[in-house]
Each structure stands twice: as C-alpha cells, then as structure tokens.
PDB file of N, CA and C in Angstrom:
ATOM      1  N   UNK A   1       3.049  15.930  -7.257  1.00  0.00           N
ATOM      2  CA  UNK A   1       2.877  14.724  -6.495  1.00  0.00           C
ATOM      3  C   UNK A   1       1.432  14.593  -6.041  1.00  0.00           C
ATOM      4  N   UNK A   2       1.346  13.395  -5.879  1.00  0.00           N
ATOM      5  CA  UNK A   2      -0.716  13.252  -5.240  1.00  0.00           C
ATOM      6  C   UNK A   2      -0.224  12.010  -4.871  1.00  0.00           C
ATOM      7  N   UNK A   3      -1.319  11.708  -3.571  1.00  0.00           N
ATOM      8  CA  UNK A   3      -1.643  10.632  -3.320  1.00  0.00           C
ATOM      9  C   UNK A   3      -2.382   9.575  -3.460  1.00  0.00           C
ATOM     10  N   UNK A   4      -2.381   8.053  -2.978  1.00  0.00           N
ATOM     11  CA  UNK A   4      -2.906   7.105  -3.158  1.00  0.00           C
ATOM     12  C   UNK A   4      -3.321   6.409  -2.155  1.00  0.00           C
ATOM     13  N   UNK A   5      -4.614   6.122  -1.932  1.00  0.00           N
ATOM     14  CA  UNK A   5      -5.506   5.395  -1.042  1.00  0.00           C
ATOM     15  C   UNK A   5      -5.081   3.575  -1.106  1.00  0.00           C
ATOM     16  N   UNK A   6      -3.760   2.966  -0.590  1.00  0.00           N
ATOM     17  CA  UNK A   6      -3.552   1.670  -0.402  1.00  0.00           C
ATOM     18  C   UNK A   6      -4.759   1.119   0.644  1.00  0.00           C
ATOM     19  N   UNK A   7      -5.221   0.167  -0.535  1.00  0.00           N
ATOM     20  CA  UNK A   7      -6.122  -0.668   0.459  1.00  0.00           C
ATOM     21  C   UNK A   7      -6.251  -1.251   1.759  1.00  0.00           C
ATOM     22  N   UNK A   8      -5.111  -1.493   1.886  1.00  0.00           N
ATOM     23  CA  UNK A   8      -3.882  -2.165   3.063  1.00  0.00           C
ATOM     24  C   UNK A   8      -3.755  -0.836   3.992  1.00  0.00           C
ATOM     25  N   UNK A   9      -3.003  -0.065   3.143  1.00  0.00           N
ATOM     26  CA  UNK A   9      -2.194   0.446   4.192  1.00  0.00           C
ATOM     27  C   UNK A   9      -2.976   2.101   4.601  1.00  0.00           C
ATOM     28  N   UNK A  10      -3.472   2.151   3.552  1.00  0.00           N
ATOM     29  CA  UNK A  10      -4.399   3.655   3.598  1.00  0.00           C
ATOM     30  C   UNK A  10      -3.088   4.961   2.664  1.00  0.00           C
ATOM     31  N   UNK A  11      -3.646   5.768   2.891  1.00  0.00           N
ATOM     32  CA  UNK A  11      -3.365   6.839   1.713  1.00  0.00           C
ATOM     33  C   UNK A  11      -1.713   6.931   2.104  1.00  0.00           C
ATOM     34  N   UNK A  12      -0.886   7.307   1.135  1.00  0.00           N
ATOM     35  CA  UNK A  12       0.508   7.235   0.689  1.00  0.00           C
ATOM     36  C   UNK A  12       1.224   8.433  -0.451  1.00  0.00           C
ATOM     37  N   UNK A  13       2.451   8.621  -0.367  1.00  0.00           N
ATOM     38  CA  UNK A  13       2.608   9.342  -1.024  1.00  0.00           C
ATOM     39  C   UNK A  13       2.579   8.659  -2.293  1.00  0.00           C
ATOM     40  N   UNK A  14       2.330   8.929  -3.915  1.00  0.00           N
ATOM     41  CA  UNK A  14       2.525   8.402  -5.000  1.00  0.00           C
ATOM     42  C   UNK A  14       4.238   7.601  -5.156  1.00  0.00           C
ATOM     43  N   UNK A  15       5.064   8.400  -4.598  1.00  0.00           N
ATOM     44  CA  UNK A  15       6.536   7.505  -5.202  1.00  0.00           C
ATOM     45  C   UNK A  15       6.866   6.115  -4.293  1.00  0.00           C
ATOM     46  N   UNK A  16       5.461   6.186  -3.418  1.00  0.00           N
ATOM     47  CA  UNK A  16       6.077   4.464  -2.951  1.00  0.00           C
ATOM     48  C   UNK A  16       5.404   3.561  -3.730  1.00  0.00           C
ATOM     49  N   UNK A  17       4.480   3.738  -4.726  1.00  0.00           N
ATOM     50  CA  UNK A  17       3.851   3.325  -5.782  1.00  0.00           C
ATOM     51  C   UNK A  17       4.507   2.365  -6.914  1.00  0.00           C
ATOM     52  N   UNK A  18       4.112   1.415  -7.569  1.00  0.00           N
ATOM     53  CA  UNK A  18       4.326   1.727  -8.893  1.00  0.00           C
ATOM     54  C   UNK A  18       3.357   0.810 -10.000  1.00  0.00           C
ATOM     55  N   UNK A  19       2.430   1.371 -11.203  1.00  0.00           N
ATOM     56  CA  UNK A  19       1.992   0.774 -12.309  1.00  0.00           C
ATOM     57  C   UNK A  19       2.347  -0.027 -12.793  1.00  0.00           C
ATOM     58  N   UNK A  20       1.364  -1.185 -13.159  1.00  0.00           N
ATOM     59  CA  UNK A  20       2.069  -2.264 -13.636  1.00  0.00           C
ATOM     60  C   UNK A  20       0.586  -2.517 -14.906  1.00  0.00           C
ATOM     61  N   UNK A  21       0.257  -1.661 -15.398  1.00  0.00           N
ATOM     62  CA  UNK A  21      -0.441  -1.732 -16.464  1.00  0.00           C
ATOM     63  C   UNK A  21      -2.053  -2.229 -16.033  1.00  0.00           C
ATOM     64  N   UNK A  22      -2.609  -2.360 -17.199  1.00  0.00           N
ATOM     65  CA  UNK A  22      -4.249  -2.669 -17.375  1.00  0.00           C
ATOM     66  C   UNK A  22      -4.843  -3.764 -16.513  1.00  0.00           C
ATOM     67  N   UNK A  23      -5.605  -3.818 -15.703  1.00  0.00           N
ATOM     68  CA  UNK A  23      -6.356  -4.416 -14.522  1.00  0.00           C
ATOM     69  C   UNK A  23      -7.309  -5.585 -16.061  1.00  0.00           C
ATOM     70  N   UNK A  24      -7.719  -6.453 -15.302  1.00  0.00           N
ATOM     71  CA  UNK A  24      -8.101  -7.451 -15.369  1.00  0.00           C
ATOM     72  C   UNK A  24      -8.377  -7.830 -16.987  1.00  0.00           C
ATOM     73  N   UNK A  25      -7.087  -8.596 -17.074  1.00  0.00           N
ATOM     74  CA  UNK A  25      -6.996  -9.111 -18.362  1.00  0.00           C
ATOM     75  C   UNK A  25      -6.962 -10.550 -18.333  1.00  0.00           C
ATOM     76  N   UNK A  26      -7.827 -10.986 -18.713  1.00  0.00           N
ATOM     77  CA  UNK A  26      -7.818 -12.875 -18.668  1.00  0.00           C
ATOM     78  C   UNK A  26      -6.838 -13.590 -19.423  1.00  0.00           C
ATOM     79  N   UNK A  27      -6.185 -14.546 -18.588  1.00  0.00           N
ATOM     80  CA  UNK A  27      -5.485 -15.174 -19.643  1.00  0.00           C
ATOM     81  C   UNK A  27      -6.204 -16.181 -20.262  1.00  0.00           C
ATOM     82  N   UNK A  28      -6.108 -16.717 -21.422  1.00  0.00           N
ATOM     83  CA  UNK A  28      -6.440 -17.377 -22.398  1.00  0.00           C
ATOM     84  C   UNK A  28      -6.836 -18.767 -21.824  1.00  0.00           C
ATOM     85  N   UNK A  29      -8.135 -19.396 -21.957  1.00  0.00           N
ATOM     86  CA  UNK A  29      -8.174 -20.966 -21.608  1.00  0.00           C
ATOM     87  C   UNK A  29      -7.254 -21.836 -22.578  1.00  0.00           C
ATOM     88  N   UNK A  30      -6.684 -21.738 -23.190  1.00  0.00           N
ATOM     89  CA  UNK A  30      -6.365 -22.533 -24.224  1.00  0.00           C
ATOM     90  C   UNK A  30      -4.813 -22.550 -24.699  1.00  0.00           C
ATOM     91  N   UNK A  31      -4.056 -22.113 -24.226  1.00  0.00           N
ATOM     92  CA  UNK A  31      -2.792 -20.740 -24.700  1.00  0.00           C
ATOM     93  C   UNK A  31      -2.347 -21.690 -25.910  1.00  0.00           C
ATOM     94  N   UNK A  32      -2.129 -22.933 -25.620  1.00  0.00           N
ATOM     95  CA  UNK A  32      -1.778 -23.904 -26.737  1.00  0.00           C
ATOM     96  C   UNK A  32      -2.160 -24.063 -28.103  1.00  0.00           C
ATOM     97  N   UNK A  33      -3.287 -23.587 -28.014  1.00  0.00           N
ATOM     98  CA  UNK A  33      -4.164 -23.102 -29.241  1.00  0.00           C
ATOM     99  C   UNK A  33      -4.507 -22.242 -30.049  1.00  0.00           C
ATOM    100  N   UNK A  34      -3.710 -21.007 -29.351  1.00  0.00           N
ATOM    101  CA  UNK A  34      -3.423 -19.346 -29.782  1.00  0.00           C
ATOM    102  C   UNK A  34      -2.169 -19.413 -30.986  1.00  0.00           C
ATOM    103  N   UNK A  35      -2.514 -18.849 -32.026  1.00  0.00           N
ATOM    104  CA  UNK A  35      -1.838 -18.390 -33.051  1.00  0.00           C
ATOM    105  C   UNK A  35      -0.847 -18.065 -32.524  1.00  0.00           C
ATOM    106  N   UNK A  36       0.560 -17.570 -33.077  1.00  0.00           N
ATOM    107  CA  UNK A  36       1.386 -16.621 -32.717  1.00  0.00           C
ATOM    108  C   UNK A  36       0.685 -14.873 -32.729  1.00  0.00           C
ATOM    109  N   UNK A  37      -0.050 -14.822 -33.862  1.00  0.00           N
ATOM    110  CA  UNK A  37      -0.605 -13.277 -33.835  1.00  0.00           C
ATOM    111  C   UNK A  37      -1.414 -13.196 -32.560  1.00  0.00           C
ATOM    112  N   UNK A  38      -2.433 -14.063 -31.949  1.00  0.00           N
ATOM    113  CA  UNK A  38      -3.377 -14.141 -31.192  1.00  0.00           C
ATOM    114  C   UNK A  38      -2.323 -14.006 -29.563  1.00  0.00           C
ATOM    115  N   UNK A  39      -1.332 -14.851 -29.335  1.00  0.00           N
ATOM    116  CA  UNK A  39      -0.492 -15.146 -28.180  1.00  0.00           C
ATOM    117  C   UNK A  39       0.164 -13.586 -28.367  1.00  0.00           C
ATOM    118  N   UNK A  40       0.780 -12.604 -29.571  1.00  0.00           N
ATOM    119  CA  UNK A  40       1.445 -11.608 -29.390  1.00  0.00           C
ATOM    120  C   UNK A  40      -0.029 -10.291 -28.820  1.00  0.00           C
ATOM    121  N   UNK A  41      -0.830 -10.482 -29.476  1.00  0.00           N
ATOM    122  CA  UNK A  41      -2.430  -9.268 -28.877  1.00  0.00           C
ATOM    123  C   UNK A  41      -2.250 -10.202 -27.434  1.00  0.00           C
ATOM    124  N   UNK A  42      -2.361 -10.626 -26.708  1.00  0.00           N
ATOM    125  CA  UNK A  42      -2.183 -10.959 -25.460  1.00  0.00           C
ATOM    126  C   UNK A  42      -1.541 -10.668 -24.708  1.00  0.00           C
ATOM    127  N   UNK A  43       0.144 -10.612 -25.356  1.00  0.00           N
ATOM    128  CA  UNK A  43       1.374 -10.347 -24.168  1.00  0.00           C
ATOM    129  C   UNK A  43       1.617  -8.875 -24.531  1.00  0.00           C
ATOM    130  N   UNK A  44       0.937  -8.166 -25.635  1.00  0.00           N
ATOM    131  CA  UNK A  44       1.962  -7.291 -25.605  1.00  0.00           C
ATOM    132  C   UNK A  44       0.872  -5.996 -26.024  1.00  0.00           C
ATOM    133  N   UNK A  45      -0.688  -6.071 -26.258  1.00  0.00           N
ATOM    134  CA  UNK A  45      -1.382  -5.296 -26.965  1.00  0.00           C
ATOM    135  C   UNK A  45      -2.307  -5.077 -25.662  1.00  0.00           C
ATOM    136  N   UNK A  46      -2.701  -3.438 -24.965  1.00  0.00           N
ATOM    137  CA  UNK A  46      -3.815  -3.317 -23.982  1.00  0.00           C
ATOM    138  C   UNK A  46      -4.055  -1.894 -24.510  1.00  0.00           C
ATOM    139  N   UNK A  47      -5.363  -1.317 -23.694  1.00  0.00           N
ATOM    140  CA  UNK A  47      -6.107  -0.452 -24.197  1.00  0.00           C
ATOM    141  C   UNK A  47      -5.260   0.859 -23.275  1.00  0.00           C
ATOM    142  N   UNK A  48      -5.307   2.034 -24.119  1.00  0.00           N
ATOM    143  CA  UNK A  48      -4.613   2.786 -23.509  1.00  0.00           C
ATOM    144  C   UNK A  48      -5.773   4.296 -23.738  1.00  0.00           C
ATOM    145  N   UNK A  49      -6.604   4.210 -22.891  1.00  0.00           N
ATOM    146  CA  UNK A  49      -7.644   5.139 -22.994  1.00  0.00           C
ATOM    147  C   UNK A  49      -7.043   6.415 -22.717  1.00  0.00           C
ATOM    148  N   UNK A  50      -8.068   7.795 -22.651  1.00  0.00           N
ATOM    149  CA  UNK A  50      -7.934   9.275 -22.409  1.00  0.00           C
ATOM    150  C   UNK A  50      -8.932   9.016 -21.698  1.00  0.00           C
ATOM    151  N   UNK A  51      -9.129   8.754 -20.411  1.00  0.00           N
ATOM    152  CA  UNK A  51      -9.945   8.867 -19.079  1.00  0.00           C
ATOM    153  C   UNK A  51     -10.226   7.914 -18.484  1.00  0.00           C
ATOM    154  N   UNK A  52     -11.298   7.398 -18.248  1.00  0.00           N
ATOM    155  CA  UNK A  52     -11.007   6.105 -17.080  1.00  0.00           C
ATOM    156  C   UNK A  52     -10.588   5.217 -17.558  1.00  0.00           C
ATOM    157  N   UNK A  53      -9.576   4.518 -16.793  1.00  0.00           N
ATOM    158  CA  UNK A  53      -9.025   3.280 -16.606  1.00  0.00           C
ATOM    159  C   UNK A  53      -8.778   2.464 -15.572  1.00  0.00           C
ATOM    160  N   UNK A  54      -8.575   1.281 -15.702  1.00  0.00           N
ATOM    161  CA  UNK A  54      -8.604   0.038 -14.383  1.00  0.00           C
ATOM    162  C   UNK A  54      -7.247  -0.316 -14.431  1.00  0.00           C
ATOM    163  N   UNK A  55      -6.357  -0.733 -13.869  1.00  0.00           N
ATOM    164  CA  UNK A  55      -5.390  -0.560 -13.504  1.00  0.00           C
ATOM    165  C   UNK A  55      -4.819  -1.510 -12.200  1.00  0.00           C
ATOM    166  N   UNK A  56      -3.608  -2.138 -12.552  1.00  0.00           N
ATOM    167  CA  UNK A  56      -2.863  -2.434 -11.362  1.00  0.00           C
ATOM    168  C   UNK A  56      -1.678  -2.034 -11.128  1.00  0.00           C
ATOM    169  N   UNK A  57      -1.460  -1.844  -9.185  1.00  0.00           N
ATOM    170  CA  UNK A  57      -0.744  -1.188  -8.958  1.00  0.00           C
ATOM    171  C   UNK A  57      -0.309  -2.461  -7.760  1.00  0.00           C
ATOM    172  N   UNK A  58       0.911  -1.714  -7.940  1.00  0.00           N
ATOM    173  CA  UNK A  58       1.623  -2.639  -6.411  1.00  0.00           C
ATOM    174  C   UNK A  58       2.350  -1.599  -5.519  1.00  0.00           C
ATOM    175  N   UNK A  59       2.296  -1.877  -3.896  1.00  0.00           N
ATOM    176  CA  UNK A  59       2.522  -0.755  -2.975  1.00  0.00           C
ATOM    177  C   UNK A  59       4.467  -1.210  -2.915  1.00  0.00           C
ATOM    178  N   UNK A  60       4.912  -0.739  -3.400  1.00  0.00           N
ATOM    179  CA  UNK A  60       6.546  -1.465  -3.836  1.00  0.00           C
ATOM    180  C   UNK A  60       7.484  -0.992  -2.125  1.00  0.00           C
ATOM    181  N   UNK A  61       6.966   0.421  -2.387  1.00  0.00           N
ATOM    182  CA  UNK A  61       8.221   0.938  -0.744  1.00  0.00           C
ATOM    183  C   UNK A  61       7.090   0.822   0.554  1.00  0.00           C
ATOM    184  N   UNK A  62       5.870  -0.254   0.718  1.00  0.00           N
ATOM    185  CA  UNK A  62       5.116  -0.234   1.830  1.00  0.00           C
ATOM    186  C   UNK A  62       4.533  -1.742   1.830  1.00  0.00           C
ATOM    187  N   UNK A  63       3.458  -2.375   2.278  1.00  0.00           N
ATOM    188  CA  UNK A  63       3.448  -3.137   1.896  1.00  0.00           C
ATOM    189  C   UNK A  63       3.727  -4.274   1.072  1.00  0.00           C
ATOM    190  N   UNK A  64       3.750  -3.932   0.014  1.00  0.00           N
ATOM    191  CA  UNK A  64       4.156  -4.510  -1.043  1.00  0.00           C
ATOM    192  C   UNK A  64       3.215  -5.710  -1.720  1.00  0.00           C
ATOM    193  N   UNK A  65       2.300  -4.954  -1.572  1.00  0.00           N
ATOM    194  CA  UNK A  65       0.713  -5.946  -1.539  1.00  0.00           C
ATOM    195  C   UNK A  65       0.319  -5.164  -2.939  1.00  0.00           C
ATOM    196  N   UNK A  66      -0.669  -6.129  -3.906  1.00  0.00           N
ATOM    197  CA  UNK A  66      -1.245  -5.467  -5.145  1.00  0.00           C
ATOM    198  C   UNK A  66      -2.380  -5.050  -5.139  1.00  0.00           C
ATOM    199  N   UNK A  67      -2.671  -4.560  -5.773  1.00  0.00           N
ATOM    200  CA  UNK A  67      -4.254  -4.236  -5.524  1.00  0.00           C
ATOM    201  C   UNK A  67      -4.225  -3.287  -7.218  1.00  0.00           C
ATOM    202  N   UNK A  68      -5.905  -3.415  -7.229  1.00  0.00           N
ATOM    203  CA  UNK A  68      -6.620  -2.456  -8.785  1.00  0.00           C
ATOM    204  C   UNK A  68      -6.503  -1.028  -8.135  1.00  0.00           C
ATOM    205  N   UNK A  69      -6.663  -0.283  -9.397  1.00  0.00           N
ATOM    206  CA  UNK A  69      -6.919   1.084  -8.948  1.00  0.00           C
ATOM    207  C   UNK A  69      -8.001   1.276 -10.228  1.00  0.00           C
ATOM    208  N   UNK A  70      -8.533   2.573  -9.863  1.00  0.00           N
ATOM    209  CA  UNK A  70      -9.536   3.240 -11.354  1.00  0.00           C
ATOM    210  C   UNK A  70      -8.880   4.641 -11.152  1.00  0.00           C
ATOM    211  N   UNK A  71      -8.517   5.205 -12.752  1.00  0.00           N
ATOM    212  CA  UNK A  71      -7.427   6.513 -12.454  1.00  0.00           C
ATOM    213  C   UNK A  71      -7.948   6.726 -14.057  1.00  0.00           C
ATOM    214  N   UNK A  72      -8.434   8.198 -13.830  1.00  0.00           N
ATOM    215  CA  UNK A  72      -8.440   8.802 -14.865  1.00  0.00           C
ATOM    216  C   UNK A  72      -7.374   9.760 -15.588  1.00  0.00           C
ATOM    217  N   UNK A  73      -7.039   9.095 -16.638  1.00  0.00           N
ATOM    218  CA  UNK A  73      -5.937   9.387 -17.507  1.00  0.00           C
ATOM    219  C   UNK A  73      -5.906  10.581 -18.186  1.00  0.00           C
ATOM    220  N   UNK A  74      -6.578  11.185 -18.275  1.00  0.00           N
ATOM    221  CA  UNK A  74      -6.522  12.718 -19.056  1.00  0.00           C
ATOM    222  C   UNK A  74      -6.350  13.512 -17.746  1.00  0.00           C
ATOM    223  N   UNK A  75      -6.681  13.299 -16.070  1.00  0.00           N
ATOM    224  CA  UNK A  75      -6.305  13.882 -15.283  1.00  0.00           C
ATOM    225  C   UNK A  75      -5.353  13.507 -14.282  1.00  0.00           C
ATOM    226  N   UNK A  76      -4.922  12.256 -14.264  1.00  0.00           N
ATOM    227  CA  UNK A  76      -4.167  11.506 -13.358  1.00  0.00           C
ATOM    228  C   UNK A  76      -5.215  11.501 -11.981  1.00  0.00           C
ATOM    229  N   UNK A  77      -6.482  11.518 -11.753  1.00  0.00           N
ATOM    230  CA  UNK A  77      -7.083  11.487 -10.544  1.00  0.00           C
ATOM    231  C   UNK A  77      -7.621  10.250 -10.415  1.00  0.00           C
ATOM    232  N   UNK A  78      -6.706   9.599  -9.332  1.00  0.00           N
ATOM    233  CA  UNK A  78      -7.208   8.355  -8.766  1.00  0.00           C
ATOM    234  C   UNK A  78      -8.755   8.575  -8.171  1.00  0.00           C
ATOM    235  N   UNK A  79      -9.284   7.467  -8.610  1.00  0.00           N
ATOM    236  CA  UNK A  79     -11.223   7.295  -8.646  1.00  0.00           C
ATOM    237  C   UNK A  79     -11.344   6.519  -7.847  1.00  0.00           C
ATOM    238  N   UNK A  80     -10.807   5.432  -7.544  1.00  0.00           N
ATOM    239  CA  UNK A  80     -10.990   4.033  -6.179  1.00  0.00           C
ATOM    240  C   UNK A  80      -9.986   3.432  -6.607  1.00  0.00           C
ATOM    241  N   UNK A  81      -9.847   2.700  -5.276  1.00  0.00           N
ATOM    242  CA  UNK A  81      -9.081   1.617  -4.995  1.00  0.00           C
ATOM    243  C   UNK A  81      -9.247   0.175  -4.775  1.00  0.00           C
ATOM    244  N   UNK A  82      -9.202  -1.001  -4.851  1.00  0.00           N
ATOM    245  CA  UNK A  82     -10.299  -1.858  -4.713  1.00  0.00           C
ATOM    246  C   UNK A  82      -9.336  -3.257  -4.636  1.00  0.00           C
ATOM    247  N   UNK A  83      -9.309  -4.071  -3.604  1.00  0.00           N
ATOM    248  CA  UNK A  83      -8.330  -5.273  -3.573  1.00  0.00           C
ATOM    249  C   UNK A  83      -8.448  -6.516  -4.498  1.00  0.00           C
ATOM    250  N   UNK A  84      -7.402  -6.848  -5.127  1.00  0.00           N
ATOM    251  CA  UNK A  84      -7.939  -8.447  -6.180  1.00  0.00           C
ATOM    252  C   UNK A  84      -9.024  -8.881  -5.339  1.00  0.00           C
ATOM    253  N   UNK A  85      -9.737  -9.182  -6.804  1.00  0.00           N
ATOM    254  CA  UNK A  85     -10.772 -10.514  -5.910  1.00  0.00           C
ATOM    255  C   UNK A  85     -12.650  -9.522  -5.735  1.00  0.00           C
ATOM    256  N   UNK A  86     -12.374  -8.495  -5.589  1.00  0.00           N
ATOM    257  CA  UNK A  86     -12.900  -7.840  -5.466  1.00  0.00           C
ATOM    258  C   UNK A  86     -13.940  -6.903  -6.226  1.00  0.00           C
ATOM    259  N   UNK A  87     -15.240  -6.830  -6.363  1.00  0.00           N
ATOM    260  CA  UNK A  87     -15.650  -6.212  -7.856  1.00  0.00           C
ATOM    261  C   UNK A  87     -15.296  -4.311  -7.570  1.00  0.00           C
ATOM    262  N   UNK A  88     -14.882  -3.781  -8.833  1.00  0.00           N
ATOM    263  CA  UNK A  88     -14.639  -2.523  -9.286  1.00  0.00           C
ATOM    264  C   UNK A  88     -15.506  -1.861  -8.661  1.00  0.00           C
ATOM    265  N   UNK A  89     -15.208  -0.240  -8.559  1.00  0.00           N
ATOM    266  CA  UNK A  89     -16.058   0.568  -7.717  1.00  0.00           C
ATOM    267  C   UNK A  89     -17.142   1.003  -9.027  1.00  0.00           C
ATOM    268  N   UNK A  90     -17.714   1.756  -8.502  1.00  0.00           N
ATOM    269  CA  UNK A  90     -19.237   2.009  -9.448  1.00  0.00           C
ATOM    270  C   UNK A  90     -18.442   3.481  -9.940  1.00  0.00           C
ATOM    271  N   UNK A  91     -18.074   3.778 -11.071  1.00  0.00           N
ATOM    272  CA  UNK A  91     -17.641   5.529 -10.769  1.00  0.00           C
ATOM    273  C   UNK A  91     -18.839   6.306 -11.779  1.00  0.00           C
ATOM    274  N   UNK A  92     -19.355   6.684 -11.402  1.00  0.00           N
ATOM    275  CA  UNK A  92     -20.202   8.218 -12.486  1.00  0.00           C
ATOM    276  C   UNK A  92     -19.245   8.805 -13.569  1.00  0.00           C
ATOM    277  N   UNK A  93     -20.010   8.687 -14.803  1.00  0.00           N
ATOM    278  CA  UNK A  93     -19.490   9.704 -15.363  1.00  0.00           C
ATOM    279  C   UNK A  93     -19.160  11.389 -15.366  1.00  0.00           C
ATOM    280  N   UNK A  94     -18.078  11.735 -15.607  1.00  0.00           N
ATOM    281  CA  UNK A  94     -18.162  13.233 -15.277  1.00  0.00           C
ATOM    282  C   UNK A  94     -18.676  13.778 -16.378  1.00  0.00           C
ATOM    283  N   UNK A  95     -19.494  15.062 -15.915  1.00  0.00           N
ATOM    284  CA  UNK A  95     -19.918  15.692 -17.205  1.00  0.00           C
ATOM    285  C   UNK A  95     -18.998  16.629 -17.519  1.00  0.00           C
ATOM    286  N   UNK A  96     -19.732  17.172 -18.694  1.00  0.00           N
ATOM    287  CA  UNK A  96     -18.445  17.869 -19.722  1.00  0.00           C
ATOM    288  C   UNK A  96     -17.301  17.673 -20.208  1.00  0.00           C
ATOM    289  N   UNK A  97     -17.039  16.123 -19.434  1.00  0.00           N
ATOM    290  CA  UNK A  97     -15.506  15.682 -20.134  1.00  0.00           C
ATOM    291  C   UNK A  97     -15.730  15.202 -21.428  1.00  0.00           C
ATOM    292  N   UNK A  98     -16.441  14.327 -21.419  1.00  0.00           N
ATOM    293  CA  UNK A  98     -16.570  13.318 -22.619  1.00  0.00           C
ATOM    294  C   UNK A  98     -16.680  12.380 -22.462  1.00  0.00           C
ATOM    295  N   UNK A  99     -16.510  12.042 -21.139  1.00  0.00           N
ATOM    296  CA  UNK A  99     -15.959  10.264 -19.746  1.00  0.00           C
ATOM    297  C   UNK A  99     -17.674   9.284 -19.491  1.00  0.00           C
TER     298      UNK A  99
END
C-alpha cells in the first residue's frame, strides 16, 4: 500500500483512490469528421509507458473531486499531484533509470 497526496484533501491511503487512465487527452475539434479508424485511436488507443506518466485520478471514498497525477510506472511512485486546469509539475529525470 502507499499513499497519495489529494489536492483537496491532502495525503490518503491509496484504496480510497481510483485511475481513470491517461491525463490530458484532447478531444477532437471536429468529431464529425473523424474516420471510424481515427474516432476508434481516440476512444480506445493511449500510451502506456514504463515510467513517467500523467494520469487521472478521482478521490472516489473522500472527496470525490478529480485531479492529474504524474506516477512512475516501472515504480508505482507518485511524482505530483496537480488540480485540472492547472499546468503539470516540472519532474527531473532520474538517473540510471532510463526516465
């Protein structure tokens, strides 16, 4: 188990948590104009890296407010937290990972 820094609410245990996939994905100006192949890479195709990633999360058993996270995936170590609306935290690369 590890915890999570809610923007809102401040740090939490992880199971009042839950992922709801890849942080800031635009939807389409046009959707009417999207292929079927183009409309399916949209609803159903995101990047699934081995280390940092951006991320949204929603506080489900507390608030219940959304917010981004940055969580590195080869370690599960949450990097920042950061509310919609809001620009991403700055994170350094770690050395020796590969990140």
């Amino acid at each position: 188990m590890f915890l999570i820094d809610c923007p809102w609410c401040g740090v939490r245990d992880q199971q009042e948590f839950s992922c709801h996939g890849q942080a800031h994905i635009a939807r389409p100006e046009n959707p009417d104009q999207l292929s079927d192949d183009q409309w399916g890479d949209y609803v159903f195709f995101r990047d699934n890296p081995s280390g940092i990633h951006y991320e949204r999360w929603v506080h489900s058993f507390g608030c219940r407010r959304w917010f981004n996270a940055v969580r590195d995936t080869s370690s599960d170590e949450f990097l920042g937290t950061y509310k919609p609306g809001e620009p991403p935290p700055v994170i350094a690369e770690k050395k020796g990972t590969g990140h």
